[in-house]
Protein backbone atom coordinates (compact mmCIF):
# COMPACT_ATOMS: atom_id res chain seq x y z
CA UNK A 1 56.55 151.43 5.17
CA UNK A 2 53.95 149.62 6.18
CA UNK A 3 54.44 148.12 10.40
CA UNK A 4 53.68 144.44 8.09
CA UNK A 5 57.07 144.79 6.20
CA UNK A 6 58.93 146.55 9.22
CA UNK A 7 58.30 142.94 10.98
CA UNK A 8 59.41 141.06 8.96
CA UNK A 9 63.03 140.03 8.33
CA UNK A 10 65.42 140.92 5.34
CA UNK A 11 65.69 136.90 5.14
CA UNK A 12 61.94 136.35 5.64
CA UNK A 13 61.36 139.03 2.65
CA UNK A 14 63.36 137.43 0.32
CA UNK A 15 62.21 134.11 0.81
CA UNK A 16 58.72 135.41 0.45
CA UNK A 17 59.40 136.83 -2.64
CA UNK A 18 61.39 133.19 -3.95
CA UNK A 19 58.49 131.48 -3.37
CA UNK A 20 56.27 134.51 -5.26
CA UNK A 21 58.71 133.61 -7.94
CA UNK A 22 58.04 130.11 -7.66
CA UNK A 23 54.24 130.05 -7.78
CA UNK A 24 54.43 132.37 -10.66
CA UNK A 25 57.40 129.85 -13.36
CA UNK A 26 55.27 126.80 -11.97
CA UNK A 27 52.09 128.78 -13.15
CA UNK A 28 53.74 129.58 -16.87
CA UNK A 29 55.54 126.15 -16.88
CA UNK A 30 51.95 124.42 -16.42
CA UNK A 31 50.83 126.60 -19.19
CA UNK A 32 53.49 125.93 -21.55
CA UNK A 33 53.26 122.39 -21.03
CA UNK A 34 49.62 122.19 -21.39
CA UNK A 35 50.05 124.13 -24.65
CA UNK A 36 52.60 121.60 -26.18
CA UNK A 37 50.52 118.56 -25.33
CA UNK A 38 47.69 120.11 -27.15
CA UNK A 39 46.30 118.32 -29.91
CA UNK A 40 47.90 120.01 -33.41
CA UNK A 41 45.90 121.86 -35.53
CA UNK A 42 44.07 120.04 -38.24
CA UNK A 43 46.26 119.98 -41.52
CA UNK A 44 45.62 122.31 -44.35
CA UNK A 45 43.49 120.75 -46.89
CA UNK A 46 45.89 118.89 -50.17
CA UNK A 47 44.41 117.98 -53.43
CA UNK A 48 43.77 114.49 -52.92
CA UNK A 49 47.99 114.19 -53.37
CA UNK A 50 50.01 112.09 -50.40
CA UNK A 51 52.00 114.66 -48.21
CA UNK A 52 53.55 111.76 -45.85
CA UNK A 53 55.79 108.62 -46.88
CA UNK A 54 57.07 105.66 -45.03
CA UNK A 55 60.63 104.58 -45.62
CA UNK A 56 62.21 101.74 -44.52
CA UNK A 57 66.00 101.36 -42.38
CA UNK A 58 68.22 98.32 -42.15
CA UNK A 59 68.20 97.83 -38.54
CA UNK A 60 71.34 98.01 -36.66
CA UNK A 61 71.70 93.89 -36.05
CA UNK A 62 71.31 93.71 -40.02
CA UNK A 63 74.34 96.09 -40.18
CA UNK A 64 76.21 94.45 -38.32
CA UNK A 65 75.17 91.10 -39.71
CA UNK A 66 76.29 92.77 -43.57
CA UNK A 67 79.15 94.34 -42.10
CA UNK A 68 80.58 91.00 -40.36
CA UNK A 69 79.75 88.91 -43.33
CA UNK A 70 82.13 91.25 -45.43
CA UNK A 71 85.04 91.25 -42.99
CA UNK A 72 84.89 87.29 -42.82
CA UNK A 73 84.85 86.97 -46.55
CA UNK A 74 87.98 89.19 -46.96
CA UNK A 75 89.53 87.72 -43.92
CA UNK A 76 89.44 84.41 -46.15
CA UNK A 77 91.16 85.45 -48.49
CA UNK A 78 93.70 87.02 -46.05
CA UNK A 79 92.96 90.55 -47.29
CA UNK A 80 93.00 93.51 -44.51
CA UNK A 81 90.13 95.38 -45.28
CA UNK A 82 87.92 97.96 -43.02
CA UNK A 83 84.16 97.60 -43.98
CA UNK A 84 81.58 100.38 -43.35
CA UNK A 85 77.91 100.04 -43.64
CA UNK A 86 75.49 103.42 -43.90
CA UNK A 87 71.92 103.84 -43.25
CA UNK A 88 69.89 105.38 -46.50
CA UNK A 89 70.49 108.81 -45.52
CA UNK A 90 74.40 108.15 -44.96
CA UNK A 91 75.00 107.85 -41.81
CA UNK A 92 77.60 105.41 -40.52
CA UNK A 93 75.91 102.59 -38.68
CA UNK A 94 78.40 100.40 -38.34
CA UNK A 95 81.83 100.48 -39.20
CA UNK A 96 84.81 97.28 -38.79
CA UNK A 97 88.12 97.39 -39.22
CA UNK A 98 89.85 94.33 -40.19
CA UNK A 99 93.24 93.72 -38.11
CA UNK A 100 95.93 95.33 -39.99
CA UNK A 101 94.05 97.22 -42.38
CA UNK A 102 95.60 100.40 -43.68
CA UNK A 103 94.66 104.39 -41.88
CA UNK A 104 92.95 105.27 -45.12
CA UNK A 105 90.71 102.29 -45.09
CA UNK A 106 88.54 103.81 -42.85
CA UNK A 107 87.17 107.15 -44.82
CA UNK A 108 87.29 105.03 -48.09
CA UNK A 109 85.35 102.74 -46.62
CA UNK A 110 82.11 104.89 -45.32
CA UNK A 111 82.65 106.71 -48.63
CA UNK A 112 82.11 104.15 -51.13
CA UNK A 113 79.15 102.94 -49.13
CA UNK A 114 77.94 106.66 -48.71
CA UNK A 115 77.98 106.78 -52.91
CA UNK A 116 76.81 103.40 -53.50
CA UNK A 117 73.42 104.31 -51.42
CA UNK A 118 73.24 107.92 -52.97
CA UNK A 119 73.09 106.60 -56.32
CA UNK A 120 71.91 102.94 -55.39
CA UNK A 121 74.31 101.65 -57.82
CA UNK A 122 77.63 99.60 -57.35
CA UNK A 123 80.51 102.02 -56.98
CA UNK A 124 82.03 100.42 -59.96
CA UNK A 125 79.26 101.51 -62.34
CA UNK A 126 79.48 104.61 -60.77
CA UNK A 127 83.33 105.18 -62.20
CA UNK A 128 82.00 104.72 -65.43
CA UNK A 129 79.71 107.66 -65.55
CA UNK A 130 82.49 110.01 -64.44
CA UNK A 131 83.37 109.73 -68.10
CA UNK A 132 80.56 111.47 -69.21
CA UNK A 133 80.24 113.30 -65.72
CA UNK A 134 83.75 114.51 -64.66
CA UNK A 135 82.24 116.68 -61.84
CA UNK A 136 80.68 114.20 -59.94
CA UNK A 137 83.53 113.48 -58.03
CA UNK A 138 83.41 116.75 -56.68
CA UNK A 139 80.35 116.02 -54.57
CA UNK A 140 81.09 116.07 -50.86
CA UNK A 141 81.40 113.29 -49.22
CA UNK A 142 81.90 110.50 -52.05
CA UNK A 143 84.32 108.08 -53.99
CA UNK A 144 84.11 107.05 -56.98
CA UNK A 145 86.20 103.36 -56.75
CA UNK A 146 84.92 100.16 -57.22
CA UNK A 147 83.79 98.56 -53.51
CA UNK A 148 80.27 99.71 -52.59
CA UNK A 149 76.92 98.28 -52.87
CA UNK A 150 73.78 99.36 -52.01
CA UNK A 151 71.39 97.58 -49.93
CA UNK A 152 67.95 97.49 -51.17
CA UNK A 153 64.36 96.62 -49.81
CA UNK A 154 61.24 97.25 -52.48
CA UNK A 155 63.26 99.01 -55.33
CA UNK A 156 64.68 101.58 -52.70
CA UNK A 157 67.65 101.72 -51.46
CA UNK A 158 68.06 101.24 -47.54
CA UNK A 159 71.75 100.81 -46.62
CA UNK A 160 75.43 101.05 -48.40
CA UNK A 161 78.11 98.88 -47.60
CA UNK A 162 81.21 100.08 -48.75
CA UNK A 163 85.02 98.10 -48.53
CA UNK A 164 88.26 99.34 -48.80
CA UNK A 165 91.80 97.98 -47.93
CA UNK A 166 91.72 95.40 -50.63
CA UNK A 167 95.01 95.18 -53.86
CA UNK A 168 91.49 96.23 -55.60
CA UNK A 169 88.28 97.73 -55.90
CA UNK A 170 87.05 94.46 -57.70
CA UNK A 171 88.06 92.60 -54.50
CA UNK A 172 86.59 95.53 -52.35
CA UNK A 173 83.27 94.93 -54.43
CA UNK A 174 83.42 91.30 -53.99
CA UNK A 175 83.75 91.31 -50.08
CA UNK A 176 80.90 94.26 -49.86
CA UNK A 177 78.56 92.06 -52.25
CA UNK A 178 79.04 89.06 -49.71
CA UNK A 179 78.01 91.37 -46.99
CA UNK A 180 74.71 92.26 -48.84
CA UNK A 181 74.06 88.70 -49.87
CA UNK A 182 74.03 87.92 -46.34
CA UNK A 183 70.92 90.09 -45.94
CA UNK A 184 69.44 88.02 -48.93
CA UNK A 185 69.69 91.47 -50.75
């Protein structure tokens, strides 16, 4: 060994090489980072076709807004209902549920509004093509009773709200359409 290492400490070594160490994961770190704020490449060339589109989301207020609008109507009319309202992908966004309303309230709810914006059709029309379509209630995720809506902006559907709790799916459907009319949908 050289008389350099000899004098120096075990502890004075190791810190040495720490701060090697250091110097050298700052170094790649720095590199990496410069790489991902690098401008992207350009995009491969399309035939004139779109390969980008812009959707549009009920905002969480309006949720709530729909979803509130729902529970007060069936709250008049001293039903116990649980109301769920899902973005256009699904998602729960908001869900209420309505003092006393039954345990099974809940999933029925955030299912008929998860079918009502898959199909952007009232849940009650939807029962009526399980006649000709028997498997669709098979799809994950869904229920085919009367009590969602969707919620539409430009044609497209944006939102479900979906009601359950109710003596009926009619009454479901009625307290889920007062939750969309209070959108002006």
């Amino acid at each position: 060994m050289s008389r350099a290492k000899k004098s120096l400490s075990r502890r004075a070594r190791v810190a040495g090489g720490a701060a090697v160490l250091a110097a050298v994961a700052a170094t790649a770190f720095g590199a990496v980072s410069a790489n991902a704020s690098a401008p992207a490449a350009a995009p491969a060339a399309t035939s004139g076709k779109a390969t980008t589109t812009t959707s549009t989301h009920l905002t969480v207020d309006a949720a709530a807004k729909a979803a509130q609008a729902a529970l007060d109507a069936a709250e008049r009319e001293n039903q116990k209902v649980t109301v769920a309202v899902v973005d256009r992908n699904g998602n729960t966004v908001v869900t209420l549920r309505g003092d006393g309303a039954g345990p099974q309230s809940y999933e029925s709810a955030e299912r008929k509004a998860y079918t009502a914006v898959s199909w952007n059709a009232p849940t009650s029309e939807l029962v009526k093509r399980l006649e000709s379509a028997p498997n669709l209630k098979d799809i994950p995720g869904t229920l085919f009773l009367a009590g969602g809506v969707p919620v539409t902006a430009k044609d497209a559907p944006v939102a479900g709200i979906g009601v359950a709790g109710a003596p009926s799916g009619d009454l479901d459907e009625k307290f889920a359409r007062a939750g969309a009319a209070a959108l002006g949908r």
